[in-house]
Protein backbone atom coordinates (compact mmCIF):
# COMPACT_ATOMS: atom_id res chain seq x y z
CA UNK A 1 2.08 29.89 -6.29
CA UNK A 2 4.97 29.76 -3.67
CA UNK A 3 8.34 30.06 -3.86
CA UNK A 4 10.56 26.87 -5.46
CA UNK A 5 6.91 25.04 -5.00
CA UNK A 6 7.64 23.71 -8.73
CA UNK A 7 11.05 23.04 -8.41
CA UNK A 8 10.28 20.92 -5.62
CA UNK A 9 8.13 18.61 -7.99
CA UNK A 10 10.76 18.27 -10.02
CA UNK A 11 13.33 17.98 -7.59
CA UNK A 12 15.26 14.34 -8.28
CA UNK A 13 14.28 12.45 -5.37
CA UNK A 14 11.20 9.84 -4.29
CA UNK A 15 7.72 10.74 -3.76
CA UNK A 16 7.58 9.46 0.10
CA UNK A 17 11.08 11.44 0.58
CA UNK A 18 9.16 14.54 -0.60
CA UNK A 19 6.14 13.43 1.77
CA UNK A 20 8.10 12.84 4.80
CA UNK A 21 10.30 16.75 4.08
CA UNK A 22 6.39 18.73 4.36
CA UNK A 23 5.51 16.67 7.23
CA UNK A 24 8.98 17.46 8.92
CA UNK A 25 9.02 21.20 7.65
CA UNK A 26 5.17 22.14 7.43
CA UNK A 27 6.16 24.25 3.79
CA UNK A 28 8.48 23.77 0.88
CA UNK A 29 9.63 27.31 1.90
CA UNK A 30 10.99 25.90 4.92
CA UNK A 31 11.93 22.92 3.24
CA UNK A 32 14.15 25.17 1.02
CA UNK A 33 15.28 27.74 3.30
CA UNK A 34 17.35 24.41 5.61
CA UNK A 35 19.27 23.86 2.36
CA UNK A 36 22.63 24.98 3.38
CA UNK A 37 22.39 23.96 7.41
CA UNK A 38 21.13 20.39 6.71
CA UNK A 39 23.80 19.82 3.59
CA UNK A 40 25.68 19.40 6.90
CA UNK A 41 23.84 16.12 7.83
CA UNK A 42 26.09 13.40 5.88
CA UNK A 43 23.32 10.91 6.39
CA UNK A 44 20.90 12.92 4.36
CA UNK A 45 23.22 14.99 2.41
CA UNK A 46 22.66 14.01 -1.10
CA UNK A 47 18.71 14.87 -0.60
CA UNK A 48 19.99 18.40 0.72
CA UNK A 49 22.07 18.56 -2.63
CA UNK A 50 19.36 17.46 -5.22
CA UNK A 51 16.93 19.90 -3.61
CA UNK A 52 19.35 22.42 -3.85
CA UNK A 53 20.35 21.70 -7.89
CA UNK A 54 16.48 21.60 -8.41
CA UNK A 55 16.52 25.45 -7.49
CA UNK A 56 18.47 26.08 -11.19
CA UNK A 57 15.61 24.07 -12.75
CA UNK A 58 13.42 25.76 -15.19
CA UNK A 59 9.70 25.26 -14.58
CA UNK A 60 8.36 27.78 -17.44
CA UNK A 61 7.61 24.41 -19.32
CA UNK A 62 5.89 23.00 -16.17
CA UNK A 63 3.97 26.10 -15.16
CA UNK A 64 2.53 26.89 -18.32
CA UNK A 65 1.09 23.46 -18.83
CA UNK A 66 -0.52 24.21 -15.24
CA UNK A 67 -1.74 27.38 -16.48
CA UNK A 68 -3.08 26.46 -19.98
CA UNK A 69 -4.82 23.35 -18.64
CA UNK A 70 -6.72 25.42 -15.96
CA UNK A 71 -4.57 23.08 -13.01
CA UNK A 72 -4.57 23.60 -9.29
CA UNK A 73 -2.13 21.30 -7.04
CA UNK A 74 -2.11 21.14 -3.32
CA UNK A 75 0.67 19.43 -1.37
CA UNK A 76 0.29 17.21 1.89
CA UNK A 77 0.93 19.65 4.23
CA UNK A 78 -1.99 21.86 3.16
CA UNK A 79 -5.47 22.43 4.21
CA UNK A 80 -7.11 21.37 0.86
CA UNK A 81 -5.35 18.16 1.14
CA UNK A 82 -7.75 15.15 1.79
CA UNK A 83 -6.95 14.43 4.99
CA UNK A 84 -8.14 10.82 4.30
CA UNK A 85 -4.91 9.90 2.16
CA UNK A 86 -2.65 11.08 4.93
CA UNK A 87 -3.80 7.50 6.75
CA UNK A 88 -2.78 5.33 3.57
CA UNK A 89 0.52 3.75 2.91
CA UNK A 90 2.76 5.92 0.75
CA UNK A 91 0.41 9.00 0.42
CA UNK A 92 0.80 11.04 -2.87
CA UNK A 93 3.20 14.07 -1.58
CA UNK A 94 0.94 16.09 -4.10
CA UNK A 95 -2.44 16.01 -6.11
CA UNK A 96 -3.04 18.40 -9.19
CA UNK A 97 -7.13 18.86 -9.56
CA UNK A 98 -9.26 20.27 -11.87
CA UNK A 99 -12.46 21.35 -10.28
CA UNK A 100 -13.80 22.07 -6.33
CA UNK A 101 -11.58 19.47 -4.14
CA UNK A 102 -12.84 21.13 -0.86
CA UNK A 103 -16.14 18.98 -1.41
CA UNK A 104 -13.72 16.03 -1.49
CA UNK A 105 -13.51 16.46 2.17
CA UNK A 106 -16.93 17.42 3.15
CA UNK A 107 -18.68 14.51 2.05
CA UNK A 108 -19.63 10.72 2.60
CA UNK A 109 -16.71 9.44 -0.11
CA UNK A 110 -18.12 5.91 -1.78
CA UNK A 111 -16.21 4.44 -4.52
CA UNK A 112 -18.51 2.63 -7.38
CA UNK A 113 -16.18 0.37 -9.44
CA UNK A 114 -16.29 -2.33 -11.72
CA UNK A 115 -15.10 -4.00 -15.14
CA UNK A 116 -14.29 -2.11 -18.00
CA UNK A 117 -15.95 -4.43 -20.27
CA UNK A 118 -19.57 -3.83 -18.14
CA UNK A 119 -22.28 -6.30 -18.64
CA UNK A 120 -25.81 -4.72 -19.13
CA UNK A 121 -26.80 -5.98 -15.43
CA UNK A 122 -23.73 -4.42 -13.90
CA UNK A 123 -24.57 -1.01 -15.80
CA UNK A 124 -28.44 -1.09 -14.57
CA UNK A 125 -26.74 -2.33 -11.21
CA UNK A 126 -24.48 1.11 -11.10
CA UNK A 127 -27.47 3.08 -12.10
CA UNK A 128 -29.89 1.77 -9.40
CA UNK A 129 -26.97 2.90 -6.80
CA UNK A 130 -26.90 6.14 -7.66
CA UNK A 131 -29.98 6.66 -8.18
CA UNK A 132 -30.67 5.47 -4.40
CA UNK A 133 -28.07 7.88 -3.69
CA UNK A 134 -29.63 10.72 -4.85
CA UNK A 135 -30.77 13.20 -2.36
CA UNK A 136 -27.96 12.20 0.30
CA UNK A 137 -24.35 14.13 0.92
CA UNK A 138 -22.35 11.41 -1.18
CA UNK A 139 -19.50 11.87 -3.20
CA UNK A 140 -19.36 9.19 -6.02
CA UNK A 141 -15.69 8.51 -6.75
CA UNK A 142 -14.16 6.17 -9.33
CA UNK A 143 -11.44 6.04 -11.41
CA UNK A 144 -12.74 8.16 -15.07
CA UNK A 145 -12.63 4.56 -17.03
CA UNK A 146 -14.21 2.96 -19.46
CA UNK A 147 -17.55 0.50 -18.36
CA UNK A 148 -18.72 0.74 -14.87
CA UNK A 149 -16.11 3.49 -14.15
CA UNK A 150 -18.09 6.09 -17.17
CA UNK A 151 -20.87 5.08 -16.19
CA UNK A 152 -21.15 5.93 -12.68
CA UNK A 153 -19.31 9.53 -13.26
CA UNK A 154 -22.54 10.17 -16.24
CA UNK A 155 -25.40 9.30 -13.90
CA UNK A 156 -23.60 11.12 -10.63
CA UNK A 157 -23.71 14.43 -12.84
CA UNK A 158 -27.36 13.61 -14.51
CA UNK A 159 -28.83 12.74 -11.05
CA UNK A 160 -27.05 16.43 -9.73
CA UNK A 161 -24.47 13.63 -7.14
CA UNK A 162 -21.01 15.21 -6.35
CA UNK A 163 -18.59 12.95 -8.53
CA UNK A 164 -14.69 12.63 -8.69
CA UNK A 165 -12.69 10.87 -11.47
CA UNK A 166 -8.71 9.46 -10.28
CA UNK A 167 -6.89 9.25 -13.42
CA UNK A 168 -3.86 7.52 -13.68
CA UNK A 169 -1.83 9.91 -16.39
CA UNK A 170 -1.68 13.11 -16.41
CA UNK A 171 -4.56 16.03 -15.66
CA UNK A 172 -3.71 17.42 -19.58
CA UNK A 173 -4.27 13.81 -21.48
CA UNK A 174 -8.02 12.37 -21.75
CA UNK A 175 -7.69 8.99 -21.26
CA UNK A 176 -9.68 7.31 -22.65
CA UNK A 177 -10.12 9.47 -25.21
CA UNK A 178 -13.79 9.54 -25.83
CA UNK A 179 -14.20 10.93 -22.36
CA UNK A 180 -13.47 14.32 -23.28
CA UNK A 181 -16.57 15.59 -22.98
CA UNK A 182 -17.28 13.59 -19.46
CA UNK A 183 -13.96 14.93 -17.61
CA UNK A 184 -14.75 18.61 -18.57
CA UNK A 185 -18.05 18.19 -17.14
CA UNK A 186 -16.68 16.88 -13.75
CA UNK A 187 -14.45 19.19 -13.62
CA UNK A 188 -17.04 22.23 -13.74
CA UNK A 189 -19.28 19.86 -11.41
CA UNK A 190 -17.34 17.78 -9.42
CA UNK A 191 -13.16 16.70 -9.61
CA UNK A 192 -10.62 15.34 -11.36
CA UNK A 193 -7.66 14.54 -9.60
CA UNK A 194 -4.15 12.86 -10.29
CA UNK A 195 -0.92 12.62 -8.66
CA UNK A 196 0.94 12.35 -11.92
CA UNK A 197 2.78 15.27 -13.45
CA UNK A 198 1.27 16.69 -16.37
CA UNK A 199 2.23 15.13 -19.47
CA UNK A 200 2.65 11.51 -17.97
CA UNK A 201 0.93 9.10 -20.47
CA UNK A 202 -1.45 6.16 -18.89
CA UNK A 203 1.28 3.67 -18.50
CA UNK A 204 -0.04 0.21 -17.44
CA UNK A 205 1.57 0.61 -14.23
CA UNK A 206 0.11 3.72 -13.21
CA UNK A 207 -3.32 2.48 -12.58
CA UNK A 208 -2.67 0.33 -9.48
CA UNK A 209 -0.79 3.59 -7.90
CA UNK A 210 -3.76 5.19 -8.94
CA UNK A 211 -6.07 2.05 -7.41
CA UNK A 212 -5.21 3.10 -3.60
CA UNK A 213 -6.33 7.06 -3.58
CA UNK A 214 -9.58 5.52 -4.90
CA UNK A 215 -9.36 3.34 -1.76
CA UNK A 216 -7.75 5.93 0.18
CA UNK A 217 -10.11 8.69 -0.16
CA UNK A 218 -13.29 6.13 -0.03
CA UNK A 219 -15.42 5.15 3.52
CA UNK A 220 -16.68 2.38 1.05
CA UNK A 221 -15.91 0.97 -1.95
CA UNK A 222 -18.76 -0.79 -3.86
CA UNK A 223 -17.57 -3.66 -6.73
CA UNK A 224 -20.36 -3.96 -9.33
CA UNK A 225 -18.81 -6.57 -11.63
CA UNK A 226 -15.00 -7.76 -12.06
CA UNK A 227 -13.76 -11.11 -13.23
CA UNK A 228 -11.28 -13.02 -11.38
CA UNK A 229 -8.16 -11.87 -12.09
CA UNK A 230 -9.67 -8.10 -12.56
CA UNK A 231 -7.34 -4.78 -11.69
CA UNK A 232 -10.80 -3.70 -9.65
CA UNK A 233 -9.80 -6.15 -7.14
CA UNK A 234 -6.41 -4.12 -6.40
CA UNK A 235 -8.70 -1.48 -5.43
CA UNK A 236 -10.34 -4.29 -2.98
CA UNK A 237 -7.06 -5.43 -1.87
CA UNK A 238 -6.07 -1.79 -0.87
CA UNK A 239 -9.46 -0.54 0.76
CA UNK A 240 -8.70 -4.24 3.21
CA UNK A 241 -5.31 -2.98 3.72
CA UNK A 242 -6.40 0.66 4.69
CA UNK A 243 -9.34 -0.83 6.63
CA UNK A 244 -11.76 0.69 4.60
CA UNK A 245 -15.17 -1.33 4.32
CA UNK A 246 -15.72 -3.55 0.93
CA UNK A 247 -19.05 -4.26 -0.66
CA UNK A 248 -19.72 -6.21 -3.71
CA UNK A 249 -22.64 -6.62 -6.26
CA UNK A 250 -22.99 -10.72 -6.42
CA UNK A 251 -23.82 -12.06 -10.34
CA UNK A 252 -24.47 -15.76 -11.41
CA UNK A 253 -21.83 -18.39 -11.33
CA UNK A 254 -22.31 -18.40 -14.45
CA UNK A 255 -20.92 -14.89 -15.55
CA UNK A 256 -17.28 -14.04 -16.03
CA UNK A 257 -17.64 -10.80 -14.93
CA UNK A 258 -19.29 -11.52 -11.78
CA UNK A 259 -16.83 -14.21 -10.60
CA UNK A 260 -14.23 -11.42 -8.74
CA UNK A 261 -17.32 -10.45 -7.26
CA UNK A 262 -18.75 -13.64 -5.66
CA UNK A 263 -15.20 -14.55 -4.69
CA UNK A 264 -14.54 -11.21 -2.29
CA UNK A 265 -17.69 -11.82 -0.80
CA UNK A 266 -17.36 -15.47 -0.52
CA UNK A 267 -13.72 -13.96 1.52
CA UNK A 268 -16.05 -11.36 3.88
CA UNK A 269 -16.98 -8.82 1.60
CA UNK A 270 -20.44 -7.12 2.20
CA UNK A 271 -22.86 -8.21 -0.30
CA UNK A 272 -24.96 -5.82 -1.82
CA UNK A 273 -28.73 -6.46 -2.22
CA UNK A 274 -29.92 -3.29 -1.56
CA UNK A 275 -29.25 0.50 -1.51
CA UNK A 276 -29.81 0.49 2.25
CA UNK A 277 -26.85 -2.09 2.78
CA UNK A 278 -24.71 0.96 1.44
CA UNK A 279 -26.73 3.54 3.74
CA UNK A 280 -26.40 1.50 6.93
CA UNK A 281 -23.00 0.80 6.36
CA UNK A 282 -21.77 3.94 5.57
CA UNK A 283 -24.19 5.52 8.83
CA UNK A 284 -26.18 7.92 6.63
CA UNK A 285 -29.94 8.19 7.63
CA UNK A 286 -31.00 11.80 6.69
CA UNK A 287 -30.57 13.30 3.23
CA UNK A 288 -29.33 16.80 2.07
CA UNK A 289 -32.26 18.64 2.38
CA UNK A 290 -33.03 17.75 6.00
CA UNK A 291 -29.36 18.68 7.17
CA UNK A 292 -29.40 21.85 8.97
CA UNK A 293 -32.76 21.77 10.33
CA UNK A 294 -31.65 22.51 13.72
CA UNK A 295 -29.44 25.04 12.52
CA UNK A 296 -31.21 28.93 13.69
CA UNK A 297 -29.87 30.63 10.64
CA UNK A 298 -32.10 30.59 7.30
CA UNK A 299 -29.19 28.49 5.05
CA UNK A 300 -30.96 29.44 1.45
CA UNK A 301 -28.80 31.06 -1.20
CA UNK A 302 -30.80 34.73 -0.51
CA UNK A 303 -29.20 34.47 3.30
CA UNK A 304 -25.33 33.69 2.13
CA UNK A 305 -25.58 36.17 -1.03
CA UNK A 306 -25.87 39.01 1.37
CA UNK A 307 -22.21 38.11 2.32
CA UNK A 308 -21.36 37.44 -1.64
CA UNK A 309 -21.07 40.64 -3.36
CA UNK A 310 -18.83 42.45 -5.73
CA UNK A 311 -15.85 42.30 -4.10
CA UNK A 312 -14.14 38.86 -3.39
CA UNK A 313 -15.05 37.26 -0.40
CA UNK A 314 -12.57 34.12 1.07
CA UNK A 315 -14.23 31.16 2.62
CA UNK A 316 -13.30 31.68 6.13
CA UNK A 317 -14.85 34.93 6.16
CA UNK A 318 -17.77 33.76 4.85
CA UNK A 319 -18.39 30.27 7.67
CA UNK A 320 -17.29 33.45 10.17
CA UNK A 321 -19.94 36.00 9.07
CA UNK A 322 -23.01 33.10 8.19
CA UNK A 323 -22.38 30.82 10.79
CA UNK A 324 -23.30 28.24 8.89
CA UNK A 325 -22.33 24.43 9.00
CA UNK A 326 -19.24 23.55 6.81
CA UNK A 327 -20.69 20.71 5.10
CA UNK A 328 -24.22 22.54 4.24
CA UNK A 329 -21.86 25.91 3.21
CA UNK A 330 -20.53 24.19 0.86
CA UNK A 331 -23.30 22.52 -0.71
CA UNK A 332 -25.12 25.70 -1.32
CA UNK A 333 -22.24 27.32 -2.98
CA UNK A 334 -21.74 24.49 -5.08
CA UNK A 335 -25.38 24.50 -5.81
CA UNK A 336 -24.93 28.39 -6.37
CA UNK A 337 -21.41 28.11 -8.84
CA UNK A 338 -23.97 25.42 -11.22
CA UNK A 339 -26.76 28.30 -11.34
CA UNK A 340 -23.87 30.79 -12.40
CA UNK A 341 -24.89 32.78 -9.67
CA UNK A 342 -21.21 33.16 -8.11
CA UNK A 343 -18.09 32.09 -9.19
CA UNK A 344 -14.65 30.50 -7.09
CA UNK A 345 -11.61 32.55 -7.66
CA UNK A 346 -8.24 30.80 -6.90
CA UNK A 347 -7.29 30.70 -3.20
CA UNK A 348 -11.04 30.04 -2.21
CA UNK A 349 -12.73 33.96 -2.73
CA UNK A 350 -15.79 33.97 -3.91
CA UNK A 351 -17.54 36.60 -5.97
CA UNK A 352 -21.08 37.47 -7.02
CA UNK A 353 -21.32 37.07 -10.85
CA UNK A 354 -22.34 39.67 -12.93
């Protein structure tokens, strides 16, 4: 943990100012360390002189909440950033994440949402997806709800898919609450991710905020039911406004919950009939285990656990000494951290398990 890193979070000024200081200043070290020359700047100077009361604020409370709850963060000038959300309008200036956010980055992102009130043909719908799914470099993202949102995080895990849940409160509630259970188990398997402090409840208005990193993060974002006035379509509205690609699942004309549905697609919304609309769409045509084949080095888990020993290894060292492809490097060590084989020490080091 840097230096003032938490007193910048708490610092009294807007998320976008905070976005728009690490893109100006690469670090909140930096950031920090212009206090006193840009306090000179009239324009700018009360931003100069919150960041500079926020350096008397205590963040015990805030760092053991981090700490008990097993939290990372990263902020938007860092590597483990998603890249994708720097693109979006208004980008989160930080995400805390349970779980391995590296993968976040690696894969073929496709967001599978719907109502929370599912009919039984939307959840057969979601299932049939994923299933389809299965085999290929996909990360299933959605946003850790009840209905279609549940359902697609449960059968990503049970078919062995990557999976990561947006919340819209904070990392340390469990919204709803009888996800307990389901958010542990992406966070040892997959990641949860918010941009709300720990401790912030799920106000109502949190979960359109939370609506465009879904978008953000997504190639694709697949509808499986919503009515017409549903908060899935915000996520529909955002992914247009990002230029992401829309798909939608269409239901009978009859069916409340497919109405949402048949209108976006009535509007130029892909229509789903298929898992290959979602595979041509998104470009994939080879799955996981034929990646690599070209590749001259053996990739098996025997091969990379000659560079995994004892001793902490970080993840540069290890794509420097195996020469293997990013993407398949860290599919095999994910595949390796669920056979408790190794284990992912904080600031990416790995380290054979004993």
């Amino acid at each position: 943990m840097g230096k003032y890193e938490l007193n910048f979070v708490l610092a009294k000024i807007s998320n976008m100012k905070k976005t728009l200081l690490l893109e100006t200043y690469g670090s909140v070290e930096n950031i920090y360390s212009n206090i006193e020359r840009q306090k000179e700047n009239h324009y700018l100077n009360y931003i100069w002189t919150e960041l500079e009361a926020s350096i008397y604020i205590k963040t015990e409370e805030l760092n053991d909440m981090i700490f008990k709850n097993d939290m990372r963060y990263c902020f938007y000038n860092e590597d483990l950033y998603p890249p994708f959300l720097k693109d979006i309008e208004e980008p989160p200036f930080m995400l805390f994440y349970k779980g391995e956010i590296k993968r976040v980055q690696c894969s073929t992102n496709i967001s599978i949402i719907g109502s929370r009130k599912c009919s039984n043909y939307g959840e057969e719908i979601t299932k049939q997806i994923i299933k389809g799914l299965n085999g290929y470099d996909i990360n299933i993202i959605s946003g850790g709800a009840r209905g279609i949102d549940s359902i697609a995080h449960n059968v990503s895990l049970k078919e062995g898919l990557y999976t990561t849940a947006i919340l819209g409160c904070g990392l340390d509630l469990i919204y709803p609450k009888e996800n307990k259970t389901l958010y542990e188990e992406i966070s040892k398997r997959g990641c949860v991710i918010s941009e709300f402090m720990p401790g912030t409840p799920p106000y109502k208005i949190n979960f359109p905020r939370r609506n465009r990193i879904i978008s953000g993060l997504s190639k694709l974002v697949v509808i499986v039911e919503a009515a017409e006035r549903s908060g899935t379509l915000i996520t529909a509205n955002y992914a247009l406004l990002q230029g992401k690609d829309v798909m939608a699942v269409p239901g009978s004309y009859y069916w409340k919950q497919s109405r949402g549905c048949n209108d976006i697609i009535r509007d130029g919304a892909y229509i789903y009939t298929g898992i290959n609309d979602i595979l041509e769409l998104v470009g994939i045509d080879k799955k996981i285990n034929d990646c690599g084949k070209n590749n001259k080095i053996n990739l098996n888990k025997s091969f990379l656990m000659k560079f995994i020993e004892d001793r902490p290894i970080h993840i540069n060292e290890i794509i420097n000494k195996s020469n293997i492809d990013i993407k398949v490097l860290y599919e095999l060590l994910f595949e390796m951290q669920l056979a408790e084989e190794i284990i992912c020490l904080a600031g990416d080091y790995y380290v054979k398990k004993i």
